[in-house]
PDB file of N, CA and C in Angstrom:
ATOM      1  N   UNK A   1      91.848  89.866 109.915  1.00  0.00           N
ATOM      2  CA  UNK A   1      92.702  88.894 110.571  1.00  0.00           C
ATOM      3  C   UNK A   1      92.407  88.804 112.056  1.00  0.00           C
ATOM      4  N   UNK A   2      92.136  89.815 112.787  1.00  0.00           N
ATOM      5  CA  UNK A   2      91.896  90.125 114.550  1.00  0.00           C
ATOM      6  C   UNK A   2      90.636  89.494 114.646  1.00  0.00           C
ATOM      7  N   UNK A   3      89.626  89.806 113.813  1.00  0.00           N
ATOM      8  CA  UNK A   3      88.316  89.694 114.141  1.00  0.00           C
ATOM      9  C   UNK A   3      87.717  88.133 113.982  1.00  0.00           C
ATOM     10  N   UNK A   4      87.155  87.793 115.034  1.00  0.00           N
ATOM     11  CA  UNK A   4      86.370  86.126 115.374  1.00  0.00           C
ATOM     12  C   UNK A   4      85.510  86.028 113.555  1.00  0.00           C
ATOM     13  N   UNK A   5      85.974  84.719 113.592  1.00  0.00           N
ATOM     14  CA  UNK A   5      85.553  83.850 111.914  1.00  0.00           C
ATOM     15  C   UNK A   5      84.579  82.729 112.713  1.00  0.00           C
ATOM     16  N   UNK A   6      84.743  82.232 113.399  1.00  0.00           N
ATOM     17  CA  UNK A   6      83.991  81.317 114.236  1.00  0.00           C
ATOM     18  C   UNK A   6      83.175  81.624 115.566  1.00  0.00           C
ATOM     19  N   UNK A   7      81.994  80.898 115.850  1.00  0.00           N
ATOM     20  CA  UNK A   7      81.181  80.744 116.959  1.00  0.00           C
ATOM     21  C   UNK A   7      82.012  80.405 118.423  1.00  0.00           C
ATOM     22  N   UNK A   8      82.907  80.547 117.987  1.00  0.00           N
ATOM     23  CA  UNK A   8      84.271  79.825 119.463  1.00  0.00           C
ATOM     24  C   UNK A   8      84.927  80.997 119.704  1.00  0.00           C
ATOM     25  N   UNK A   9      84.848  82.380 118.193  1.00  0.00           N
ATOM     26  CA  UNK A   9      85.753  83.278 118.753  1.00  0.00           C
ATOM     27  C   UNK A   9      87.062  83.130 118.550  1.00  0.00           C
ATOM     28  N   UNK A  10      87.646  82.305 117.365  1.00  0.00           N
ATOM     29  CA  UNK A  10      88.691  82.276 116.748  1.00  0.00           C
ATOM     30  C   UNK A  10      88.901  83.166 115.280  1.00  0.00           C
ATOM     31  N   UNK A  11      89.794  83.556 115.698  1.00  0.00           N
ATOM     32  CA  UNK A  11      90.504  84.602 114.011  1.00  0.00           C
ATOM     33  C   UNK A  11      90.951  83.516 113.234  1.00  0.00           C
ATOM     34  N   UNK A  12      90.765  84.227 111.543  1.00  0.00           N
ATOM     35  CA  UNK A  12      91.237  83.765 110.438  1.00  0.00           C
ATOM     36  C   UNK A  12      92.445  83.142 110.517  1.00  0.00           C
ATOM     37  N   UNK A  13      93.237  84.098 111.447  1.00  0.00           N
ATOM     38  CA  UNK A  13      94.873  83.832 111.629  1.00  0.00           C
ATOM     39  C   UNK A  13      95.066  82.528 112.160  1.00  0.00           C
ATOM     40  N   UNK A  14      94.049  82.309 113.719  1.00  0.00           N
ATOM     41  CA  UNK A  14      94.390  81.366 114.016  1.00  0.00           C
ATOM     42  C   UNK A  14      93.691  79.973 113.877  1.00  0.00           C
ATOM     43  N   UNK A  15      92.966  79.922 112.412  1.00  0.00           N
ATOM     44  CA  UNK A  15      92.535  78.738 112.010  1.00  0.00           C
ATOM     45  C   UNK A  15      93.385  78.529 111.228  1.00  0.00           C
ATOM     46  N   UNK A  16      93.869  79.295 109.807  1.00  0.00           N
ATOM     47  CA  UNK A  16      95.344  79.275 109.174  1.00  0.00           C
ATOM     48  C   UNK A  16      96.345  78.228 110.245  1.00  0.00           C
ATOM     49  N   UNK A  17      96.545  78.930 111.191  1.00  0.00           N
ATOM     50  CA  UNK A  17      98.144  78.343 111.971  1.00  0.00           C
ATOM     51  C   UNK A  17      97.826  77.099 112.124  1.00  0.00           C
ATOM     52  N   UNK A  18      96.251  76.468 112.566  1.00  0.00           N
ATOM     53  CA  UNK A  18      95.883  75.256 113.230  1.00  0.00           C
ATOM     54  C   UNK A  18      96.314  74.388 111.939  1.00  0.00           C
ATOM     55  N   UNK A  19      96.013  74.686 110.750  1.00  0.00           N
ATOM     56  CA  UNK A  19      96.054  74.158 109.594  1.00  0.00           C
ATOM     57  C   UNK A  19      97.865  73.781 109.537  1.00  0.00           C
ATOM     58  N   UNK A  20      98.300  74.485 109.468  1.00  0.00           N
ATOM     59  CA  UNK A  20     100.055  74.352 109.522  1.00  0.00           C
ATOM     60  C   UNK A  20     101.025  73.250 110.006  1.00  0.00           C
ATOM     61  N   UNK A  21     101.935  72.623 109.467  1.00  0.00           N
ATOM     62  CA  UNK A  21     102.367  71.314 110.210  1.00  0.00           C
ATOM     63  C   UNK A  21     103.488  72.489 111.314  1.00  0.00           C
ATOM     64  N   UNK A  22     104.028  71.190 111.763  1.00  0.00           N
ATOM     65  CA  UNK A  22     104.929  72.080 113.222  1.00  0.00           C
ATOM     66  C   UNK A  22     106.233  72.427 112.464  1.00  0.00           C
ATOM     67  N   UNK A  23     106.423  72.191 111.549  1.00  0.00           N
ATOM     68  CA  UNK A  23     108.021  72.811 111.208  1.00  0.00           C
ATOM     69  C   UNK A  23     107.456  73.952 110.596  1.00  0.00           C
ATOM     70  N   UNK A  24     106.303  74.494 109.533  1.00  0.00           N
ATOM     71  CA  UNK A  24     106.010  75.827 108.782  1.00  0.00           C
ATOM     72  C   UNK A  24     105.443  76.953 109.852  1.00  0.00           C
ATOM     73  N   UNK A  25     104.932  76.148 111.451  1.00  0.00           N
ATOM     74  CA  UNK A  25     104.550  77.235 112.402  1.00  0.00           C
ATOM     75  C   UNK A  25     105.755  77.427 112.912  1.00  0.00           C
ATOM     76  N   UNK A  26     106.733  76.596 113.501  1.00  0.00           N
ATOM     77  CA  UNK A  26     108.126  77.448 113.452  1.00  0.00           C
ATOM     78  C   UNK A  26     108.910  78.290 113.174  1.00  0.00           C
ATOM     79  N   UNK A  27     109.131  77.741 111.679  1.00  0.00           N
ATOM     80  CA  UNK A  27     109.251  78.766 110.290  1.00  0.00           C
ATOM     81  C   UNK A  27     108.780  80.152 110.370  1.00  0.00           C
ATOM     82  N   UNK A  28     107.203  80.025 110.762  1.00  0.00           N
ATOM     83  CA  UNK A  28     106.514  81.386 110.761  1.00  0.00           C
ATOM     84  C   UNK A  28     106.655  82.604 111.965  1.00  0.00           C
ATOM     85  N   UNK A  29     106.932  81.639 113.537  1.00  0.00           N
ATOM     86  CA  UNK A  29     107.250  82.022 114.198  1.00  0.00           C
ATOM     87  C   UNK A  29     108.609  82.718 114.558  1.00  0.00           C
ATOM     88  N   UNK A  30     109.612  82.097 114.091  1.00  0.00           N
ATOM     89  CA  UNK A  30     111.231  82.630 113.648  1.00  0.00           C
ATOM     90  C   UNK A  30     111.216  83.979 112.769  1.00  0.00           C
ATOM     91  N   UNK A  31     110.608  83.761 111.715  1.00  0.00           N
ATOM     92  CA  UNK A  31     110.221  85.171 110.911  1.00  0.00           C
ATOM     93  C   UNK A  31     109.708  86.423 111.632  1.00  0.00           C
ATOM     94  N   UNK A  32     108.800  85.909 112.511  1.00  0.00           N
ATOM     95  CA  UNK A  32     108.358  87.052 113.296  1.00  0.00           C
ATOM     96  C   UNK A  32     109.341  87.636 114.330  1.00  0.00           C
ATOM     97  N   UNK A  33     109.883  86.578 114.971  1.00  0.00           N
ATOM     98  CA  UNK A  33     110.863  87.411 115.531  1.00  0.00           C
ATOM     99  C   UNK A  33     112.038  88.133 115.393  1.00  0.00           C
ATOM    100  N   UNK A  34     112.426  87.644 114.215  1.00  0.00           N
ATOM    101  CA  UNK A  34     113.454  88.230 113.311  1.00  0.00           C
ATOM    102  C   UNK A  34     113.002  89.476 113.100  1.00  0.00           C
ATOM    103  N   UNK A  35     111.443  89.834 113.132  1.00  0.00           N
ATOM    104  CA  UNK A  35     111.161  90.972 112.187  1.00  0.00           C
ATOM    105  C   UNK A  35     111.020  90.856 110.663  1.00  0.00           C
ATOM    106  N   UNK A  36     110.906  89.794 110.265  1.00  0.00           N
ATOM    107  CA  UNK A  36     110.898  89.879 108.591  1.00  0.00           C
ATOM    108  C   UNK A  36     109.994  90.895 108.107  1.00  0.00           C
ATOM    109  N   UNK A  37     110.909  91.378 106.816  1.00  0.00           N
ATOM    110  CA  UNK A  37     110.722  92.234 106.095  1.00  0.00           C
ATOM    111  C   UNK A  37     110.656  91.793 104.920  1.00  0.00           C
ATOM    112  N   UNK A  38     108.731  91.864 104.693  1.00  0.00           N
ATOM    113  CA  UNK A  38     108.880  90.986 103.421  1.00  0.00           C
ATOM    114  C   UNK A  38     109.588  92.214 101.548  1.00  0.00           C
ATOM    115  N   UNK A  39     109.231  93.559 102.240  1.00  0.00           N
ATOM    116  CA  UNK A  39     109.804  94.302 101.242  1.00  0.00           C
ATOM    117  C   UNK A  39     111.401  94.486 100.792  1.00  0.00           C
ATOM    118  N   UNK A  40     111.865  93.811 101.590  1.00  0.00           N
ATOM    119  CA  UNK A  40     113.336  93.365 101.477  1.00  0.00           C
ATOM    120  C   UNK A  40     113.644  92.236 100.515  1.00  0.00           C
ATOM    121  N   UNK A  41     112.661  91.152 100.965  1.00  0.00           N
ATOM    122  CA  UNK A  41     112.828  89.576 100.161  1.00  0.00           C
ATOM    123  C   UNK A  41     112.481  89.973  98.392  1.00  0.00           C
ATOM    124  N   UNK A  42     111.429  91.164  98.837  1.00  0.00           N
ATOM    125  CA  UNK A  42     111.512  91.152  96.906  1.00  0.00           C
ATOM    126  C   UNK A  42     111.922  91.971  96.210  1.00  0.00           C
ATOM    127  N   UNK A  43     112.981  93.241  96.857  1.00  0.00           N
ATOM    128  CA  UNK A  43     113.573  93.886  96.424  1.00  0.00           C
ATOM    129  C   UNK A  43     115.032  92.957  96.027  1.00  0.00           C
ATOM    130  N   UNK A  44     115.036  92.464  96.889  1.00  0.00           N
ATOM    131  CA  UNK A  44     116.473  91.399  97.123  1.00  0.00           C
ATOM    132  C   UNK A  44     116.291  90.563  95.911  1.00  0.00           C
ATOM    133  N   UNK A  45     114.991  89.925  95.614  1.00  0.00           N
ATOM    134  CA  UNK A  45     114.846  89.389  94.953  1.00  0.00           C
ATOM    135  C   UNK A  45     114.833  89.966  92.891  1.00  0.00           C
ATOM    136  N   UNK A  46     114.376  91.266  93.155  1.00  0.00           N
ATOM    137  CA  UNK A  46     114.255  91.757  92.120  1.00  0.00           C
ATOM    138  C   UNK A  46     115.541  92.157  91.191  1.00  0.00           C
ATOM    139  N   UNK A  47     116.573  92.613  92.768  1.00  0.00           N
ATOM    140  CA  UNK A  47     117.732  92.591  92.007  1.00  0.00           C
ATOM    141  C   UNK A  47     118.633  91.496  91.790  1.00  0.00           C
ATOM    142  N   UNK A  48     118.598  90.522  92.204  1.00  0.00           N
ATOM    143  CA  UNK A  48     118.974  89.265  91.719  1.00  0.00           C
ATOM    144  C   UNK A  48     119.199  88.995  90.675  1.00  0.00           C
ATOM    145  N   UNK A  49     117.738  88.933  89.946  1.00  0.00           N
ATOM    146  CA  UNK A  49     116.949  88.905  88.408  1.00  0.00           C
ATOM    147  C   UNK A  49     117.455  89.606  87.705  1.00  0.00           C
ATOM    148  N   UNK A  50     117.680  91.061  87.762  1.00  0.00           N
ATOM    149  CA  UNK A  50     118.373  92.030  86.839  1.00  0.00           C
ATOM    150  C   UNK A  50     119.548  92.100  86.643  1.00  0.00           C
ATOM    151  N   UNK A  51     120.607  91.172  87.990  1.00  0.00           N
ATOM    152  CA  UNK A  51     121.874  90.889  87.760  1.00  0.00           C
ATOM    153  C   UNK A  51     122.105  89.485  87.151  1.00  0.00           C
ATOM    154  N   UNK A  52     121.193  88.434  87.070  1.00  0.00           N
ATOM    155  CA  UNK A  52     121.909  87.409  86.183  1.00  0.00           C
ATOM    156  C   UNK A  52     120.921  87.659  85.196  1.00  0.00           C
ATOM    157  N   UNK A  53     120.159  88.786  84.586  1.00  0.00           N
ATOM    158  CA  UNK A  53     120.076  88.384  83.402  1.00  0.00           C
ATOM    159  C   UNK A  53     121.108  89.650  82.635  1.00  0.00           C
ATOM    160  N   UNK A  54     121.757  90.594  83.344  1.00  0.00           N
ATOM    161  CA  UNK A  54     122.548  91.464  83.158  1.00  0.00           C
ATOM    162  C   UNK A  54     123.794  89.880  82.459  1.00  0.00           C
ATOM    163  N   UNK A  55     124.197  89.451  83.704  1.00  0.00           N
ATOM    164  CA  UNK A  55     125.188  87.960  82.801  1.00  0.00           C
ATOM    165  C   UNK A  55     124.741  87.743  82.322  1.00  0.00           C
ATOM    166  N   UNK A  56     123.896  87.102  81.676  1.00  0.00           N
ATOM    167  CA  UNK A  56     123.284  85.818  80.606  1.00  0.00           C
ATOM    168  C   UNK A  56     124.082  87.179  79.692  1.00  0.00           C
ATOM    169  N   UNK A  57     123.665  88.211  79.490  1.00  0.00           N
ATOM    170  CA  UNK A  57     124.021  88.862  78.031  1.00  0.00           C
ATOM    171  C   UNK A  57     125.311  88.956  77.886  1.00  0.00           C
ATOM    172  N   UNK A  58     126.165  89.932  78.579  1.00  0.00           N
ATOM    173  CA  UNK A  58     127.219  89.801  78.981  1.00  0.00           C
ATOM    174  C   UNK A  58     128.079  88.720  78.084  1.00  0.00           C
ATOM    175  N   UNK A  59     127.810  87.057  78.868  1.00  0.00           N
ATOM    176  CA  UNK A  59     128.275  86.336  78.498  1.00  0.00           C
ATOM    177  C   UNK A  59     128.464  85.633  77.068  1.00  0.00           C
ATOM    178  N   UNK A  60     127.141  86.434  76.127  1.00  0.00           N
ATOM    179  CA  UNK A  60     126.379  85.753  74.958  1.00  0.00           C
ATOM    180  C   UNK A  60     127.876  86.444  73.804  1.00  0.00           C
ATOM    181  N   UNK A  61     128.179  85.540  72.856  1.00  0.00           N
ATOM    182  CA  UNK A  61     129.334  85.921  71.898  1.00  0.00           C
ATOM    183  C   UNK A  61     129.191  86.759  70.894  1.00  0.00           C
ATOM    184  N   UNK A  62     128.073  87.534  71.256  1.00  0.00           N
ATOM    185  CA  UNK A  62     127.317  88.671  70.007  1.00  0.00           C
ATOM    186  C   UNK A  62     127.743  89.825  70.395  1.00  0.00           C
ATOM    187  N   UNK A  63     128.224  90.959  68.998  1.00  0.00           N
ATOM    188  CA  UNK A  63     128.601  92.314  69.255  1.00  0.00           C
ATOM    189  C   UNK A  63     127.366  92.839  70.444  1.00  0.00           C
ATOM    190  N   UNK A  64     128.037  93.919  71.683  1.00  0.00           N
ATOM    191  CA  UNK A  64     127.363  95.090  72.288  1.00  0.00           C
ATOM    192  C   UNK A  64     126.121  95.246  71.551  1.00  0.00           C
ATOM    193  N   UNK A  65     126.234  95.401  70.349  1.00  0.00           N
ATOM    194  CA  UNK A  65     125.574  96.569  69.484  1.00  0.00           C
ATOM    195  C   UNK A  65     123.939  95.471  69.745  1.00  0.00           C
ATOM    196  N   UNK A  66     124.062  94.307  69.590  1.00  0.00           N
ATOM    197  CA  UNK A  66     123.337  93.120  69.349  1.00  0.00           C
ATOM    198  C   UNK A  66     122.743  92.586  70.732  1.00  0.00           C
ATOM    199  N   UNK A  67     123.431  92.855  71.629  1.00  0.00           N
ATOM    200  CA  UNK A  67     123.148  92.234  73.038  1.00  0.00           C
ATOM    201  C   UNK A  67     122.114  93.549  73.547  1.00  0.00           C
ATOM    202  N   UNK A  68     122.515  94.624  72.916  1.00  0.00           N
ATOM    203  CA  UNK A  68     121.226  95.994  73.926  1.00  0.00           C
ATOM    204  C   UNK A  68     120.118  95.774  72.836  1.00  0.00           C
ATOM    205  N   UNK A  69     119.260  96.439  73.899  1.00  0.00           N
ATOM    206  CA  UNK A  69     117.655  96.752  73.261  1.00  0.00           C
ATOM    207  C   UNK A  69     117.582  97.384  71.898  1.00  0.00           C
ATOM    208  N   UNK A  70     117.027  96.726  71.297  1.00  0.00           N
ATOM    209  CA  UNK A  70     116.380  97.140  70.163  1.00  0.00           C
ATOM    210  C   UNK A  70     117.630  96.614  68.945  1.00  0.00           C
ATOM    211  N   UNK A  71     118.278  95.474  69.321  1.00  0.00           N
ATOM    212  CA  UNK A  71     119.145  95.071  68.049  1.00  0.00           C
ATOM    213  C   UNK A  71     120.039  95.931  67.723  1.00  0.00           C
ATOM    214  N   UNK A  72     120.340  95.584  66.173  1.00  0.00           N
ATOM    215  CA  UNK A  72     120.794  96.536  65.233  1.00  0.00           C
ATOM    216  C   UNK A  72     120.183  97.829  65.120  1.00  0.00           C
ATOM    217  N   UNK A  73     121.038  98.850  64.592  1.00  0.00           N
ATOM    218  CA  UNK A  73     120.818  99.988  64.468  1.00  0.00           C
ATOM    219  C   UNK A  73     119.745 100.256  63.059  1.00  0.00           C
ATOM    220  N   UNK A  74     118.817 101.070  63.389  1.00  0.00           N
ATOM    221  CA  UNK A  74     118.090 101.510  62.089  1.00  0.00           C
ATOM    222  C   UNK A  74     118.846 101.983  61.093  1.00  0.00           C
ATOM    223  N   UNK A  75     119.783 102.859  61.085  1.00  0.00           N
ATOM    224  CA  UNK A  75     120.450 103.428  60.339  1.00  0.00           C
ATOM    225  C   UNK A  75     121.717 102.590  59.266  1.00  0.00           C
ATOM    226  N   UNK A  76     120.647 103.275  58.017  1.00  0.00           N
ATOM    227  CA  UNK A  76     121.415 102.348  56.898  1.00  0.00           C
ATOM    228  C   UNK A  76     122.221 103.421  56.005  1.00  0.00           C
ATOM    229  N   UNK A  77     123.602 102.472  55.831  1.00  0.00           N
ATOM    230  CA  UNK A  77     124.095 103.521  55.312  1.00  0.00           C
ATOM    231  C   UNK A  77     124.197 103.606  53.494  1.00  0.00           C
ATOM    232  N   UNK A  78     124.409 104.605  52.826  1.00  0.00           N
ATOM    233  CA  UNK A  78     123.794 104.678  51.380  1.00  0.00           C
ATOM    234  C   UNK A  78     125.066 104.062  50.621  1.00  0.00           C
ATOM    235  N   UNK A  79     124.275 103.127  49.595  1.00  0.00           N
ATOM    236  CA  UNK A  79     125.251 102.604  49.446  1.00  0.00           C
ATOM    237  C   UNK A  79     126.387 102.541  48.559  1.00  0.00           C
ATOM    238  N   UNK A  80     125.797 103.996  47.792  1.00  0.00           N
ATOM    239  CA  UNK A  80     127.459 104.630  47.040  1.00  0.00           C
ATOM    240  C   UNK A  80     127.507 105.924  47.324  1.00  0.00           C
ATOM    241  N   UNK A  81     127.966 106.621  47.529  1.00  0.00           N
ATOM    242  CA  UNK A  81     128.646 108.010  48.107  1.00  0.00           C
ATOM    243  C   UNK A  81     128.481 108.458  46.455  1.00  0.00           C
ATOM    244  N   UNK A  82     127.765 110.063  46.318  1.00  0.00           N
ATOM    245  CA  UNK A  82     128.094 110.415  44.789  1.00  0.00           C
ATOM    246  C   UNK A  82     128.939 111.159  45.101  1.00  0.00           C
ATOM    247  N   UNK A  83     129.940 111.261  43.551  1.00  0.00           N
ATOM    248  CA  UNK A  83     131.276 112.003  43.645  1.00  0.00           C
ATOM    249  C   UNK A  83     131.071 113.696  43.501  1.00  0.00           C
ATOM    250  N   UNK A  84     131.844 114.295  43.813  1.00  0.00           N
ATOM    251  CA  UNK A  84     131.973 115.684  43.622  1.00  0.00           C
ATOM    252  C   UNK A  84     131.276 116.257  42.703  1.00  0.00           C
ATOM    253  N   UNK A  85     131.715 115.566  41.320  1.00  0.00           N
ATOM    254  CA  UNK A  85     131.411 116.055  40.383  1.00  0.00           C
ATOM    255  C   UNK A  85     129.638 116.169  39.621  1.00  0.00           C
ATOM    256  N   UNK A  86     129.073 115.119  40.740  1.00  0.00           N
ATOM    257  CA  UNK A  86     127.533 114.737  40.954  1.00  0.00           C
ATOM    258  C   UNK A  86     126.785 116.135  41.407  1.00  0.00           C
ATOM    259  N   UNK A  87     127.543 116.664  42.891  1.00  0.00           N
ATOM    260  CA  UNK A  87     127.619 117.034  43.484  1.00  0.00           C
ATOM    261  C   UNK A  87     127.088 118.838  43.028  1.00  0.00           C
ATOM    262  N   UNK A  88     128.273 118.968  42.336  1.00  0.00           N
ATOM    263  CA  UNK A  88     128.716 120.789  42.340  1.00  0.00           C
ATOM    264  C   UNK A  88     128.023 120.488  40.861  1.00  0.00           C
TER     265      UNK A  88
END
């Protein structure tokens, strides 16, 4: 980014900016002084995502059991019980 791209002795950076209309070099300039933190925007962002898709389920009219991972339960249950007398 520092280092001359051109015979004039211009950086990458500042052929990028030349390229830029005047409201996105603004934009870019405001950010900088703010300090932006772009590891913020996508942490911020990440949890966003995990909270409305946390709602979407939430909201859906299907048992708990149905809304978590992995569905229904594997476990089937047998479907006559033998009596005692099977048994002993």
């Amino acid at each position: 980014m520092s280092e001359a791209v051109d015979n004039q002795g211009r950086t990458q950076r500042l052929l990028d900016r030349e390229q830029m209309d005047i409201e996105t070099q603004v934009a870019m300039e405001y950010l900088l002084w703010k300090k932006f933190d772009l590891n913020k925007l996508v942490s911020n962002t990440k949890n966003t995502k995990k909270a409305q898709n946390l709602k979407q389920k939430l909201q859906q009219k299907k048992p708990a059991s149905q809304r978590l991972k992995g569905g229904q339960s594997s476990y089937k249950a047998p479907q006559k019980l033998p009596s005692l007398k099977d048994l002993l």
